[in-house]
Every structure is written in C-alpha cells, then in structure tokens.
Protein backbone atom coordinates (compact mmCIF):
# COMPACT_ATOMS: atom_id res chain seq x y z
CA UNK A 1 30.41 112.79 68.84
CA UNK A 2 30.38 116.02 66.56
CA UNK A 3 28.55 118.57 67.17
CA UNK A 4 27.85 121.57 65.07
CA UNK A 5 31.45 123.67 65.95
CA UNK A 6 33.98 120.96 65.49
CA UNK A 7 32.21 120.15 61.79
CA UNK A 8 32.77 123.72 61.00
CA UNK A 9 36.61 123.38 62.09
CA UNK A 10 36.16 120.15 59.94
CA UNK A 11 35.20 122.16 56.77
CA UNK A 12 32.93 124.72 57.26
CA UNK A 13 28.82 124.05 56.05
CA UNK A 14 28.67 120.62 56.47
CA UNK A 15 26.90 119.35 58.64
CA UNK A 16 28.16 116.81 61.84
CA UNK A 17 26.91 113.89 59.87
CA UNK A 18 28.74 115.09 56.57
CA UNK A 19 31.81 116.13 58.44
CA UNK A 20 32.08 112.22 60.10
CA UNK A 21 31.55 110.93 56.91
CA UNK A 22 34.10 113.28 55.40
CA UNK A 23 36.90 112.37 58.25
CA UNK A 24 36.49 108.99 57.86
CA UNK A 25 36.68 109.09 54.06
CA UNK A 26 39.92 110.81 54.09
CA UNK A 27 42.32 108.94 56.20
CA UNK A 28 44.98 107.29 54.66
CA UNK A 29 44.47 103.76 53.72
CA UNK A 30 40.51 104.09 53.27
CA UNK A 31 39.04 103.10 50.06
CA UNK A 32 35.29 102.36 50.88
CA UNK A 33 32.87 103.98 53.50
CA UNK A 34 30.12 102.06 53.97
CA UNK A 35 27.17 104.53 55.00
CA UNK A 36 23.76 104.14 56.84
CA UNK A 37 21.02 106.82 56.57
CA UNK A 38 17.22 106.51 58.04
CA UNK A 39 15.92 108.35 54.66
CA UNK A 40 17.16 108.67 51.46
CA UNK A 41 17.79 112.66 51.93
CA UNK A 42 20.36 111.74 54.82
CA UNK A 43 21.68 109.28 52.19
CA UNK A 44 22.21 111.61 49.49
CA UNK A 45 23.92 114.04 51.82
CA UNK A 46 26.53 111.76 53.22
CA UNK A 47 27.20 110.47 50.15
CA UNK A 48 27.41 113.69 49.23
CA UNK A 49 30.38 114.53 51.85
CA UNK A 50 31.90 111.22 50.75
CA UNK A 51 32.46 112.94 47.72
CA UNK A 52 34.19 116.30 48.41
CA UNK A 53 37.98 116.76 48.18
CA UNK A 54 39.81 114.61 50.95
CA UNK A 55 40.87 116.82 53.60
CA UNK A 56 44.81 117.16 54.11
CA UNK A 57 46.93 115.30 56.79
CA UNK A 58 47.60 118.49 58.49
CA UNK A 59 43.25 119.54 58.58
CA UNK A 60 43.38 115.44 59.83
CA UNK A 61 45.66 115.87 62.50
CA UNK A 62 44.17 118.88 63.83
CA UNK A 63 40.88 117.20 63.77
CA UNK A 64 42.14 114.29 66.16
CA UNK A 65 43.89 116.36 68.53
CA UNK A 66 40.67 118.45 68.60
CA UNK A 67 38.68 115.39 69.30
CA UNK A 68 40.66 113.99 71.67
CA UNK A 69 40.72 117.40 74.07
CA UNK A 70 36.80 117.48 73.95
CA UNK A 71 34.57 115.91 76.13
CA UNK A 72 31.65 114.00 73.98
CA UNK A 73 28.98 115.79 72.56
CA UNK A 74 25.46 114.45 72.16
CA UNK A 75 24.23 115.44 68.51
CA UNK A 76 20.82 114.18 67.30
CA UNK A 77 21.87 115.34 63.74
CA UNK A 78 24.81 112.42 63.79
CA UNK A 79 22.46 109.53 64.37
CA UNK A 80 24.35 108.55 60.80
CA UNK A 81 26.34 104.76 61.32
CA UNK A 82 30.07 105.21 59.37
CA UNK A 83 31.54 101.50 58.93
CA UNK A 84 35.43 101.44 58.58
C-alpha cells in the first residue's frame, strides 16, 4: 500500500491513489490502465494522474526498492483498483 510519504517521493502532490495510478502507468511495456473509482471525482483524478508525464526509470527504480524495504501501509485514500 501507499501511504501519503512514499506518493510524495513518487511525485510530490498527488495523492496515494494518483501516485499508484501514476507508477503503474509508467512502466515499460504498459499501454492501457484500466481504472476503478467509487465516484466520478476519484475517476477524474486518477485519470488525471494517468495523464501526467511518465516518471523516469531511475524515479521507477527508486520507487520499487522503496517499496520493497517498507512494511505495508493501510491507506483508506487508495481504496482505488489499478488493473495491469
């Protein structure tokens, strides 16, 4: 999960939902993101992140080692489904 502090290392101001949606969209090989949103608002925003400039391989990297050093986090702002 993403909480609040990793999004920020993500790119900062988005949100954990956006930043997901953002990390997913930017891998190598990814064409399509299929996103899920309980209101249109939520849906707007992702697609939103979707959007924005692809982060680099080296922002990508650092995100996964990141990740893979933190315990999960339980974020009720990343109830967002991201299909790969």
């Amino acid at each position: 999960m993403v909480d609040q502090e990793l999004a920020d290392l993500i790119r900062p101001g988005l949100t954990p939902a956006q930043a997901c949606v953002l990390a997913v969209a930017s891998c190598p090989g990814v064409r399509d993101v299929l996103i899920g949103a309980s209101s249109t608002p939520h849906w707007r925003e992702e697609a939103d992140a979707a959007a924005q400039p692809s982060l680099t391989a080296t922002k990508l990297r650092e995100r996964n080692q990141i990740s893979a050093l933190t315990s999960p986090v339980t974020s009720p702002s990343c109830s967002s489904t991201v299909v790969v």
